[in-house]
N, C-alpha and C. Protein backbone atom coordinates (compact mmCIF):
# COMPACT_ATOMS: atom_id res chain seq x y z
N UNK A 1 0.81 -1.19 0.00
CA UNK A 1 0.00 0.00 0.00
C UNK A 1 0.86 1.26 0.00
N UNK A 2 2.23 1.25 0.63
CA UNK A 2 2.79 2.72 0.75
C UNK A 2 3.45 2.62 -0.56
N UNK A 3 3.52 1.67 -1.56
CA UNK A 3 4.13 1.64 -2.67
C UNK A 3 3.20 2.39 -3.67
N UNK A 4 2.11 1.91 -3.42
CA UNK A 4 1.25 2.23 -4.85
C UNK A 4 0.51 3.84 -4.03
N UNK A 5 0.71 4.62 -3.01
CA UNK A 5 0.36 5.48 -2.47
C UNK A 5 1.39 6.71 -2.72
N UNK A 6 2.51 6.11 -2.54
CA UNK A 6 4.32 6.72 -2.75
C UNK A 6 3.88 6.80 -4.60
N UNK A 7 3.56 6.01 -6.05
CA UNK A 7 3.79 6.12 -6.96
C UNK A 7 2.77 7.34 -7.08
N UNK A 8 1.33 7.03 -6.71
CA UNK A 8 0.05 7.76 -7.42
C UNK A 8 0.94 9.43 -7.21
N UNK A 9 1.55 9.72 -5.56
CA UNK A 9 2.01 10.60 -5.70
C UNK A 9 3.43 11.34 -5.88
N UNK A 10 4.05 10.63 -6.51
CA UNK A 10 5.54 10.98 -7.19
C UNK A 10 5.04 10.97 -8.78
N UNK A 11 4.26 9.97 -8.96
CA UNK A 11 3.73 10.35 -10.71
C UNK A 11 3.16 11.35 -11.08
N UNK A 12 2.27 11.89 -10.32
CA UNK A 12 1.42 13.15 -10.57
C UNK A 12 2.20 14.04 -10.88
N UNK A 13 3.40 14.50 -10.23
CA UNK A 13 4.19 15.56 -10.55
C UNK A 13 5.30 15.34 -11.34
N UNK A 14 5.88 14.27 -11.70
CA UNK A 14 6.28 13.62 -12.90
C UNK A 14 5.65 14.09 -14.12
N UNK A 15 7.82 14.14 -14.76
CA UNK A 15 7.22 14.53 -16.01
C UNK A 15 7.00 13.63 -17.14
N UNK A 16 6.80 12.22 -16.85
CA UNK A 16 6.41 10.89 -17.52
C UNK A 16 4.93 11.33 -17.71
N UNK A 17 4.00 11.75 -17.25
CA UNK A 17 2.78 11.71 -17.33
C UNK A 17 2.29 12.72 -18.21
N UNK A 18 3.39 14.50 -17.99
CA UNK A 18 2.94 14.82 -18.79
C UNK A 18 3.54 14.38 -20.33
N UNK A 19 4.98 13.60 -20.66
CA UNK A 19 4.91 13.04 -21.65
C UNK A 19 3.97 11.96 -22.36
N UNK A 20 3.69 11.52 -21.65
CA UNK A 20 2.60 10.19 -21.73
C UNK A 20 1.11 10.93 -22.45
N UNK A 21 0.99 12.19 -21.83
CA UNK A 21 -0.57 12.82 -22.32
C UNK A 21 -0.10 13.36 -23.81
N UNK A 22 1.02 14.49 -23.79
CA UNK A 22 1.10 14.98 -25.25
C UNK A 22 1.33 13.52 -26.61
N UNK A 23 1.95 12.60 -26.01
CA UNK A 23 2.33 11.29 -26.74
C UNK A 23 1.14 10.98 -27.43
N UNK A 24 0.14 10.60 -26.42
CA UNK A 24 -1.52 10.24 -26.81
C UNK A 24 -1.81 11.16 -27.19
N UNK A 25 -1.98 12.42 -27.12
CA UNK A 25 -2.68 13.10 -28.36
C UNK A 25 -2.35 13.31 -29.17
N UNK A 26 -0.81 13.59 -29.60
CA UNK A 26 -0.50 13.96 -30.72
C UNK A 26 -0.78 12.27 -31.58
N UNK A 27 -0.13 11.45 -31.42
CA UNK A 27 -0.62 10.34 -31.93
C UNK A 27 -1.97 9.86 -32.13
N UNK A 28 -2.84 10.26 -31.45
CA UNK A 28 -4.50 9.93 -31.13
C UNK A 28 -4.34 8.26 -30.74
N UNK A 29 -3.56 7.82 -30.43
CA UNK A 29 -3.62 6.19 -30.57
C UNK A 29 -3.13 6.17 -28.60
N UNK A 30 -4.32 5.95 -28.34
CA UNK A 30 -4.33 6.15 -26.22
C UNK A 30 -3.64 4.53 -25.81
N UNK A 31 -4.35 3.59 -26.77
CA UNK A 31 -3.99 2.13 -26.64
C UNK A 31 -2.50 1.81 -26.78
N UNK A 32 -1.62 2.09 -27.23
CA UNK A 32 -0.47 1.32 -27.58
C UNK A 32 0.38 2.97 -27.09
N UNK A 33 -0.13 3.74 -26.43
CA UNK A 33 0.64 4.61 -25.42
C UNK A 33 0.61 4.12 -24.25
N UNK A 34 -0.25 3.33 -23.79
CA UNK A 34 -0.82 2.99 -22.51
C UNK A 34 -0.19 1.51 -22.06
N UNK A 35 0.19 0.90 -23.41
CA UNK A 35 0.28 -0.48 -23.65
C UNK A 35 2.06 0.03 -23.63
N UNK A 36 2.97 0.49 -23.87
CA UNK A 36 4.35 0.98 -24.13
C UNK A 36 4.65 1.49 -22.20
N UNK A 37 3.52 1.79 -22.03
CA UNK A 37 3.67 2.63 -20.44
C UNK A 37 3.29 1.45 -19.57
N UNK A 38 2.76 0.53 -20.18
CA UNK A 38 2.44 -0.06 -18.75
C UNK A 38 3.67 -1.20 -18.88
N UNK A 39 4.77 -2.16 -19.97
CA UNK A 39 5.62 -2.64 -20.14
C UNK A 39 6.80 -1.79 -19.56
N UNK A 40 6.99 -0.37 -19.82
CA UNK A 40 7.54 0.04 -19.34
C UNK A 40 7.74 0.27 -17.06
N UNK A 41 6.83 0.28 -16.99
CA UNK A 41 6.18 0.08 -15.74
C UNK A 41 6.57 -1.07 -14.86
N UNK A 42 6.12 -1.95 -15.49
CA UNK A 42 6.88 -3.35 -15.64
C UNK A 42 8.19 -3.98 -15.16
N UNK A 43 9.05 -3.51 -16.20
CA UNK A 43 10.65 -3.39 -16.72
C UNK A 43 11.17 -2.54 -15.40
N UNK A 44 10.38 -1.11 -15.19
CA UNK A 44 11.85 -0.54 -13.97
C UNK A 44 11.34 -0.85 -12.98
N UNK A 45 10.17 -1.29 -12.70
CA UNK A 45 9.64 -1.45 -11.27
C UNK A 45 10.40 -2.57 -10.39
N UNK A 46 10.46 -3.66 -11.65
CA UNK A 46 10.65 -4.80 -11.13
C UNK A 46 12.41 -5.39 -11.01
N UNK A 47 12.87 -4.00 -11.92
CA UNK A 47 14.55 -3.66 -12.00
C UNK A 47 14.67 -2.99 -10.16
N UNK A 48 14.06 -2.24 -10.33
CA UNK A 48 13.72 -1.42 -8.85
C UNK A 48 13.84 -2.23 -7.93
N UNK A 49 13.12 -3.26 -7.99
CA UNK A 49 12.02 -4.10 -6.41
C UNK A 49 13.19 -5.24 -6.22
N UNK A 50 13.59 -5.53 -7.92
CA UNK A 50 14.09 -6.69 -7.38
C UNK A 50 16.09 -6.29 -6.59
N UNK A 51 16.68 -5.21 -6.89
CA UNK A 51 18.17 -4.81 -6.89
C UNK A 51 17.39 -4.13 -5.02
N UNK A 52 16.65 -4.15 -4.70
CA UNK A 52 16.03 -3.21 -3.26
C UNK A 52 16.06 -4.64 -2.64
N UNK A 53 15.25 -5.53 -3.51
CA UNK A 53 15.84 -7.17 -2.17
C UNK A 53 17.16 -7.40 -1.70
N UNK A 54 17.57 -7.61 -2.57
CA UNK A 54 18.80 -8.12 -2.81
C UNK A 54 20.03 -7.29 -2.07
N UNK A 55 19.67 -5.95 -1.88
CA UNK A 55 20.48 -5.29 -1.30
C UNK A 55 19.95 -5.22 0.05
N UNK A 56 19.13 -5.35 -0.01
CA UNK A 56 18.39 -5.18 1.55
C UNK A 56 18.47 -6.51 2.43
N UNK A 57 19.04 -7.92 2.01
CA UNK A 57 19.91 -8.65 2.74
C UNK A 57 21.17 -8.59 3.03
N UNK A 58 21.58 -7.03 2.64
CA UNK A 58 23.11 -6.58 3.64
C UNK A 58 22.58 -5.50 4.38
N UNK A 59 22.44 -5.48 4.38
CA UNK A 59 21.81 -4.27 5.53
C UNK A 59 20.68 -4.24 6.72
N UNK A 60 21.37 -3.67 8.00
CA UNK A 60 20.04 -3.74 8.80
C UNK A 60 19.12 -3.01 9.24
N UNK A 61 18.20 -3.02 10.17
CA UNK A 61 16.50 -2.71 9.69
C UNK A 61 17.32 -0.52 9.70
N UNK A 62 18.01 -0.15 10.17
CA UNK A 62 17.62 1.24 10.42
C UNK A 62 18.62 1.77 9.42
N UNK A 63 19.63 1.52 8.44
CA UNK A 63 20.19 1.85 6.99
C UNK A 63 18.91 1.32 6.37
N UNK A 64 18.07 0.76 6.37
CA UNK A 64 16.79 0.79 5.39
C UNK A 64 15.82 1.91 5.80
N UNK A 65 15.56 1.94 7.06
CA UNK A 65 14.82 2.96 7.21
C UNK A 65 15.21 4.24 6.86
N UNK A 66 16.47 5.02 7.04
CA UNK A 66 17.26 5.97 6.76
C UNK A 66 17.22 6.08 4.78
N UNK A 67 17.24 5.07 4.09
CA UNK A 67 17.37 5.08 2.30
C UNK A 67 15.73 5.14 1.81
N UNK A 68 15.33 5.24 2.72
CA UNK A 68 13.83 5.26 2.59
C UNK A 68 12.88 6.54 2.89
N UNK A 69 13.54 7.18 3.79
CA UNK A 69 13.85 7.98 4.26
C UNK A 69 14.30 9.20 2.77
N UNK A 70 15.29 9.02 2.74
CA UNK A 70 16.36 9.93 1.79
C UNK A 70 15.24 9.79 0.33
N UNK A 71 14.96 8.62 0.66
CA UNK A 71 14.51 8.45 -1.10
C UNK A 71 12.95 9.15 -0.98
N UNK A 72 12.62 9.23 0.14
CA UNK A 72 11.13 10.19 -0.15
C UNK A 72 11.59 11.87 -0.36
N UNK A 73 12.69 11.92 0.58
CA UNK A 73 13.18 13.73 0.57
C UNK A 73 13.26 13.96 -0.46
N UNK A 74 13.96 12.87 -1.29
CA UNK A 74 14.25 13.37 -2.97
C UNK A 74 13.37 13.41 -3.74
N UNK A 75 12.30 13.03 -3.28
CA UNK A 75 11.48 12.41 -4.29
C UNK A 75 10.44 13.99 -3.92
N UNK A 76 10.28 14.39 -2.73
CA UNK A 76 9.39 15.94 -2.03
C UNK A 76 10.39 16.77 -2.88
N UNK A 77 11.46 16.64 -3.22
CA UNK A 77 12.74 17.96 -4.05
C UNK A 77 12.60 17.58 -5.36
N UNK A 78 11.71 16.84 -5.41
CA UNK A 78 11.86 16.56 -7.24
C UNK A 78 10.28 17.21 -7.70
N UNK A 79 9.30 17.04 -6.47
CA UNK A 79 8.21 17.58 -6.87
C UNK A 79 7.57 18.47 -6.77
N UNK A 80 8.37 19.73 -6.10
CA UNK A 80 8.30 20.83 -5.86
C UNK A 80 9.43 21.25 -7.49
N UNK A 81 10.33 20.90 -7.57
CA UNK A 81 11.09 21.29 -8.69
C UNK A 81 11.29 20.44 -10.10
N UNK A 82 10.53 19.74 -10.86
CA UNK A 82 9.65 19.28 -11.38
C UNK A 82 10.85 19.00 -12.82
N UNK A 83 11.34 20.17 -13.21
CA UNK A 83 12.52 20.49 -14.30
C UNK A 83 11.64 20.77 -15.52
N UNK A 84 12.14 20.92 -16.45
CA UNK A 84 11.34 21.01 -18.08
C UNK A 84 11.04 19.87 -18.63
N UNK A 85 9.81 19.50 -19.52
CA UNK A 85 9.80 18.58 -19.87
C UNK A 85 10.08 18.63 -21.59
N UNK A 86 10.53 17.57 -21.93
CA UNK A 86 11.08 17.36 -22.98
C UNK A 86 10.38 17.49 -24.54
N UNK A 87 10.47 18.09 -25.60
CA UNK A 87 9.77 17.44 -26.30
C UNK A 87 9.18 15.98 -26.66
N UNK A 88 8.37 15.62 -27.33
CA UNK A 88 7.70 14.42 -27.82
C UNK A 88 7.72 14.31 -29.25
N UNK A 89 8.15 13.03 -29.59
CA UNK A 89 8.49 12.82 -31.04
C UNK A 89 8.10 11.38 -31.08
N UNK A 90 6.67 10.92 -31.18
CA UNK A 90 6.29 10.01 -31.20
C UNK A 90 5.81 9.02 -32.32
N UNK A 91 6.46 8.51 -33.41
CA UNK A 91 6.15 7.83 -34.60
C UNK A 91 5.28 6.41 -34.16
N UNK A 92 6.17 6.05 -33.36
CA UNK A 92 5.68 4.63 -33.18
C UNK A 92 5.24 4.64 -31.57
N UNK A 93 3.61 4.79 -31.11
CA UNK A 93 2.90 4.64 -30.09
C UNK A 93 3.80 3.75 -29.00
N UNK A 94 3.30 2.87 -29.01
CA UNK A 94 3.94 1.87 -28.58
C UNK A 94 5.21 1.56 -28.25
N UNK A 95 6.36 1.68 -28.89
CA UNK A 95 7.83 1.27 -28.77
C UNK A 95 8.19 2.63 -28.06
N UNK A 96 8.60 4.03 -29.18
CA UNK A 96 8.54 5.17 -28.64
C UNK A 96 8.33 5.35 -26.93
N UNK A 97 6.80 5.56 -26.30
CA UNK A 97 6.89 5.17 -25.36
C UNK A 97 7.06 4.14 -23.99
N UNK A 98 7.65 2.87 -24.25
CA UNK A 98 8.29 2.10 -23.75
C UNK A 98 9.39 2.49 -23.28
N UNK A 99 10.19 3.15 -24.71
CA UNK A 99 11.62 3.34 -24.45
C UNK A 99 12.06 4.15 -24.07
N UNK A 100 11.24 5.63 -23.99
CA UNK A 100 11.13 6.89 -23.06
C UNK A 100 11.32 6.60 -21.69
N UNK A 101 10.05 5.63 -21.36
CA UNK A 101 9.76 5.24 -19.67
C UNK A 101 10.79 4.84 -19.52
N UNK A 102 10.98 3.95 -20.13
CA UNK A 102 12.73 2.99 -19.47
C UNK A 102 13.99 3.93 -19.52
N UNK A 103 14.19 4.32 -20.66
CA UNK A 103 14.94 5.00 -20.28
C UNK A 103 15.40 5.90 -18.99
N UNK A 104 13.72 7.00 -19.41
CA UNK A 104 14.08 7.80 -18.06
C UNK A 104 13.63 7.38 -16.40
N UNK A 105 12.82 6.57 -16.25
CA UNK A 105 12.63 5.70 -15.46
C UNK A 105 13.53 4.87 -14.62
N UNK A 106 14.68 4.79 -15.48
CA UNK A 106 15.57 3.49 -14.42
C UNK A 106 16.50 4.49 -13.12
N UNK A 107 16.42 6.07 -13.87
CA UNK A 107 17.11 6.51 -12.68
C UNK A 107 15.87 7.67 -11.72
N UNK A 108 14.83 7.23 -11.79
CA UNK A 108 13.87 8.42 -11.44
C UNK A 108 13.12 7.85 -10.01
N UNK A 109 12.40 9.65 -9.43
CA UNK A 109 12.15 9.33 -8.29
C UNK A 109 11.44 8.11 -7.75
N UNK A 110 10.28 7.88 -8.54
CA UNK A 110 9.59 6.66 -7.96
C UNK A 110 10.15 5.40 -8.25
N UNK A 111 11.02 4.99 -9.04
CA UNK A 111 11.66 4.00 -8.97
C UNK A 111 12.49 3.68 -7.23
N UNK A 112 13.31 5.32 -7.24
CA UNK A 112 14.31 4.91 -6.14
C UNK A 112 13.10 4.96 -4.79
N UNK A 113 12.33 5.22 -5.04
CA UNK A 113 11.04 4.87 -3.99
C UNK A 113 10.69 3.48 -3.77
N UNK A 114 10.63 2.91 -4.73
CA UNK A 114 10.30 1.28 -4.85
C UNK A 114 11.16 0.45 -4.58
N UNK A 115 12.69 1.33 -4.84
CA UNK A 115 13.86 0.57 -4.58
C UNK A 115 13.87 0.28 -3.04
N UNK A 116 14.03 1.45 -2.44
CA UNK A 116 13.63 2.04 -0.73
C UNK A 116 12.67 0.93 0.00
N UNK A 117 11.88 0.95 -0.08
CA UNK A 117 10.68 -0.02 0.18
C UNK A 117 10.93 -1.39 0.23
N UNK A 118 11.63 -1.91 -1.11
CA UNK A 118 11.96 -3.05 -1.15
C UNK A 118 13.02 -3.74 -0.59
N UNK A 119 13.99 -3.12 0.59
CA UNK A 119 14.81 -2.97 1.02
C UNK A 119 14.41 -4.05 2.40
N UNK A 120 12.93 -3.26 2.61
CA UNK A 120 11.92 -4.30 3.97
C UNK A 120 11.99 -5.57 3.47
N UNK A 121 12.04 -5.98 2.34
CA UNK A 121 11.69 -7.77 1.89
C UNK A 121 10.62 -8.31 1.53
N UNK A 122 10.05 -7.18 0.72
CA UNK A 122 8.49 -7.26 0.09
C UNK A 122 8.89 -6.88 -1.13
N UNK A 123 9.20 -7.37 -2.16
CA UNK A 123 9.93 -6.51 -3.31
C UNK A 123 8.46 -6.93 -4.24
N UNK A 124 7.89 -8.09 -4.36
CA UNK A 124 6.83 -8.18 -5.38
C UNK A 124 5.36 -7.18 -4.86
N UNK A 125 5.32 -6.77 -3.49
CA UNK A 125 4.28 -6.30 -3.36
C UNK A 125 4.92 -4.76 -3.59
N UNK A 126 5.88 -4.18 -3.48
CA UNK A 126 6.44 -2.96 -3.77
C UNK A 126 6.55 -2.72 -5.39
N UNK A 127 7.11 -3.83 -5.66
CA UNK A 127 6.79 -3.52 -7.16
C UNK A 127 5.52 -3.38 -7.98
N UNK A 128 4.63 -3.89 -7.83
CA UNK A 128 3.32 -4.35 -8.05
C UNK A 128 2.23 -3.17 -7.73
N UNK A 129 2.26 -2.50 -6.03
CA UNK A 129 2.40 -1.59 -5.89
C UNK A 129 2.59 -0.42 -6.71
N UNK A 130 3.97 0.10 -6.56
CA UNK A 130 4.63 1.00 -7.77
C UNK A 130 3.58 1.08 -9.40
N UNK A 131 3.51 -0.51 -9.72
CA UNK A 131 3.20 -0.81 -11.13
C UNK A 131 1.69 0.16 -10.78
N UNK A 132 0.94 -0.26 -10.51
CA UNK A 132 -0.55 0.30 -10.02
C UNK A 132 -0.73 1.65 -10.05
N UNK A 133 -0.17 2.30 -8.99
CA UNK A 133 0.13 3.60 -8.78
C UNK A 133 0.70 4.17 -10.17
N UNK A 134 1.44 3.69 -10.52
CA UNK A 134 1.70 4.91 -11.84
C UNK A 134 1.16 4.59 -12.89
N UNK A 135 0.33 3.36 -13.12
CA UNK A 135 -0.57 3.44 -14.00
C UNK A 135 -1.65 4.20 -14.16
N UNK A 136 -2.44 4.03 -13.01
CA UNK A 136 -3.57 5.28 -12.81
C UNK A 136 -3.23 6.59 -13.43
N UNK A 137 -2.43 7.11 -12.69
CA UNK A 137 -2.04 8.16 -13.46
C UNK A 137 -1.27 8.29 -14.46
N UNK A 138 -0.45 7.68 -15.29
CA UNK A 138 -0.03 7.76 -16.50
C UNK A 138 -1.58 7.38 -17.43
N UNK A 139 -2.67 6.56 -17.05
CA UNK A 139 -3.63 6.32 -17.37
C UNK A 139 -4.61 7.51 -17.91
N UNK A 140 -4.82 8.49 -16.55
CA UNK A 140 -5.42 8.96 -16.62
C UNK A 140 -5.06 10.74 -17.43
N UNK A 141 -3.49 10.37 -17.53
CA UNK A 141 -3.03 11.39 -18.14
C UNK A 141 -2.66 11.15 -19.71
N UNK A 142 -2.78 10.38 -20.40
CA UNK A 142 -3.15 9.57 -21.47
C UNK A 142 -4.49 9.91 -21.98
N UNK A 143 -5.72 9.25 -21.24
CA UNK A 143 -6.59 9.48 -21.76
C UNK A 143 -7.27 10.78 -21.58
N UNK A 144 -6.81 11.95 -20.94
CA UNK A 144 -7.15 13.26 -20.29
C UNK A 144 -6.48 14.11 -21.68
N UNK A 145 -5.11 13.51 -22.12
CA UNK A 145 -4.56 14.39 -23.13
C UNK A 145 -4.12 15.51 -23.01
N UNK A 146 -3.46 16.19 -23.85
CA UNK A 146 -2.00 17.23 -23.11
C UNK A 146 -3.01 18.25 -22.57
N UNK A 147 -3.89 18.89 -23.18
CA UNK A 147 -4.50 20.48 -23.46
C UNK A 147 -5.24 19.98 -21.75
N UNK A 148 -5.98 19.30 -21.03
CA UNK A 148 -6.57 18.82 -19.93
C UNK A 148 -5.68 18.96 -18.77
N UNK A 149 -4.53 18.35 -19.28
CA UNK A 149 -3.69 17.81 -18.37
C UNK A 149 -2.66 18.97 -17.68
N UNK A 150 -2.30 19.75 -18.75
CA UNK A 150 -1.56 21.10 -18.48
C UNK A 150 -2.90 22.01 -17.85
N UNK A 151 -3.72 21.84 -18.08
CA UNK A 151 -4.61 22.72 -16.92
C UNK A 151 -4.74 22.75 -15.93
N UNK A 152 -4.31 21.13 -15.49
CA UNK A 152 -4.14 21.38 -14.00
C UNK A 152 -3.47 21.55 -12.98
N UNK A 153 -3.88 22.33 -11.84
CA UNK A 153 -2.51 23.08 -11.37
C UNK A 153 -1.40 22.24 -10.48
N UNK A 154 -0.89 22.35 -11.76
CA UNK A 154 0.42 21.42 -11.51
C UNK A 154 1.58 21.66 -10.21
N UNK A 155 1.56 23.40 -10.05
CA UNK A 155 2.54 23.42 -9.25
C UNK A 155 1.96 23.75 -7.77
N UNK A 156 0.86 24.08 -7.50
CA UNK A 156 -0.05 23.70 -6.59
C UNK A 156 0.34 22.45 -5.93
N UNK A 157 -0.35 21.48 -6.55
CA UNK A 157 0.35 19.92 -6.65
C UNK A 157 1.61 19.60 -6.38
N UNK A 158 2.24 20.39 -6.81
CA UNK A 158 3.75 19.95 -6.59
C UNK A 158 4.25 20.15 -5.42
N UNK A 159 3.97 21.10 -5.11
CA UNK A 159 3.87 21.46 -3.52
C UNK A 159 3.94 20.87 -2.54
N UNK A 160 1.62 20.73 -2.98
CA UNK A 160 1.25 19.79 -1.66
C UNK A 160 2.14 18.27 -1.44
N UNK A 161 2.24 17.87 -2.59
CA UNK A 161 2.82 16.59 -2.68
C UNK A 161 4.45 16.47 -2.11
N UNK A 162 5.30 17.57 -2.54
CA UNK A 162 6.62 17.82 -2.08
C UNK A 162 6.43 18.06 -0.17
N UNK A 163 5.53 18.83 0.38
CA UNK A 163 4.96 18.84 1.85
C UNK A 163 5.14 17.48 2.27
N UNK A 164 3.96 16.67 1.79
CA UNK A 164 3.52 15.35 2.28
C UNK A 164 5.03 14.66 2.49
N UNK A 165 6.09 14.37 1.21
CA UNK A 165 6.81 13.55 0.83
C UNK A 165 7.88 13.91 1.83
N UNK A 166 8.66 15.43 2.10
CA UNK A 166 8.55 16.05 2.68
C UNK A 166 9.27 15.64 4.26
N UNK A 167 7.50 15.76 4.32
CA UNK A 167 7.43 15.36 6.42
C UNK A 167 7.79 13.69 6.55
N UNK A 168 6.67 13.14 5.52
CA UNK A 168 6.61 12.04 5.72
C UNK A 168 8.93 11.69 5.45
N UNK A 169 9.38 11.36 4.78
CA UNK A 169 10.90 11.54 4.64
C UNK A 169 11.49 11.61 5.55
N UNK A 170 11.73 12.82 5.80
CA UNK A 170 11.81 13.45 7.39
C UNK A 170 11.66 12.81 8.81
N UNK A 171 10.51 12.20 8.52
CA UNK A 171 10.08 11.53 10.14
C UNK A 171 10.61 10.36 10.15
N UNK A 172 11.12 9.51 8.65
CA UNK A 172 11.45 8.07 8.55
C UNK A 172 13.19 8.34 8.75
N UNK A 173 13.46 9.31 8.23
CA UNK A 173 15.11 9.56 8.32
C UNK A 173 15.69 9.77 10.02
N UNK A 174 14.36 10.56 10.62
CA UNK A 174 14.41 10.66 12.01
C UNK A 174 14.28 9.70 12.69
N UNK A 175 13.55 8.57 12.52
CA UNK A 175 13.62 7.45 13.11
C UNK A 175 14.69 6.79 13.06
N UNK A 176 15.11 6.57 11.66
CA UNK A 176 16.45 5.78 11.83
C UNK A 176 17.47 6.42 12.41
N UNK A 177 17.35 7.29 12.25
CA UNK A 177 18.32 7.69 13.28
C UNK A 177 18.47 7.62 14.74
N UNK A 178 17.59 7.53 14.90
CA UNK A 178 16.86 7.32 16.63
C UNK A 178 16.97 8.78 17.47
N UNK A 179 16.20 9.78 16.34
CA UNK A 179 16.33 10.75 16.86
C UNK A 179 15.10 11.03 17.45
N UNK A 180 13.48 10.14 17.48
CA UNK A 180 12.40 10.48 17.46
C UNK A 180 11.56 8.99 17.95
């Protein structure tokens, strides 16, 4: 649950989603944008979930809590500061966006969120999780389309969500530390 709760809100302010909306409209083809995004989804989540097990049998419980920690702060500094998003040059629906997500995906916030998480020894429900959560909204920013999607107030959002990510960060970094 804090996986697919952590994606819905690191995706929202992600700039995958708003690539994902101009992709689908300029293409008009929502299916094989959606179908490229959700393989993609897939591919880093489970790159994510599974390198967060695996590392998370060297380490003990409060260096997990502390990377978990760090990885929400970054993730509240990424969504308050959002960066430019890229053009879209989408020929082929489908592949095109696959290889966008992956690409920019293998080093991005909600990945290292899923990574974080998976660190506890739940890597299929973190991944799975993750997968969920950013579907919805890559979903819903797909079928909403760019002109919808840029209407809404994005940096509002970015905010509240950078707050949440934020405190919540904060209080987990404080714990491991055993400051709280």
């Amino acid at each position: 649950m804090a996986a697919l709760v952590a994606a819905l809100l690191i995706r929202a302010t992600d700039r995958s989603a708003a690539w994902v909306a101009v992709a689908a409209e300029q293409s008009r083809r929502t299916g094989p944008v959606l179908g490229g995004a959700f393989i993609a989804l897939i591919v880093t989540h489970a790159i994510a979930a599974t390198a967060g097990y695996f590392v998370g049998q060297h380490i003990t419980p409060n260096p997990k809590l502390l990377m978990l920690g760090l990885a929400l702060l970054a993730a509240a500094a990424g969504s308050v500061w959002p960066g430019k998003a890229k053009p879209v040059a989408c020929r082929r629906p489908f592949v095109d966006t696959a290889a966008h997500l992956i690409s920019t995906g293998l080093g991005g916030r909600g990945e290292f969120v899923i990574f974080a998480i998976s660190l506890s020894g739940l890597p299929v429900l973190a991944g799975v999780g993750g997968v969920i959560g950013s579907l919805v909204v890559l979903g819903f920013a797909a079928v909403a389309g760019d002109a919808l999607w840029r209407g809404l107030p994005d940096r509002v959002a970015g905010w509240v969500v950078g707050i949440l990510l934020g405190i919540t960060g904060t209080w987990q970094a404080l714990a491991a530390l055993r400051l709280i």
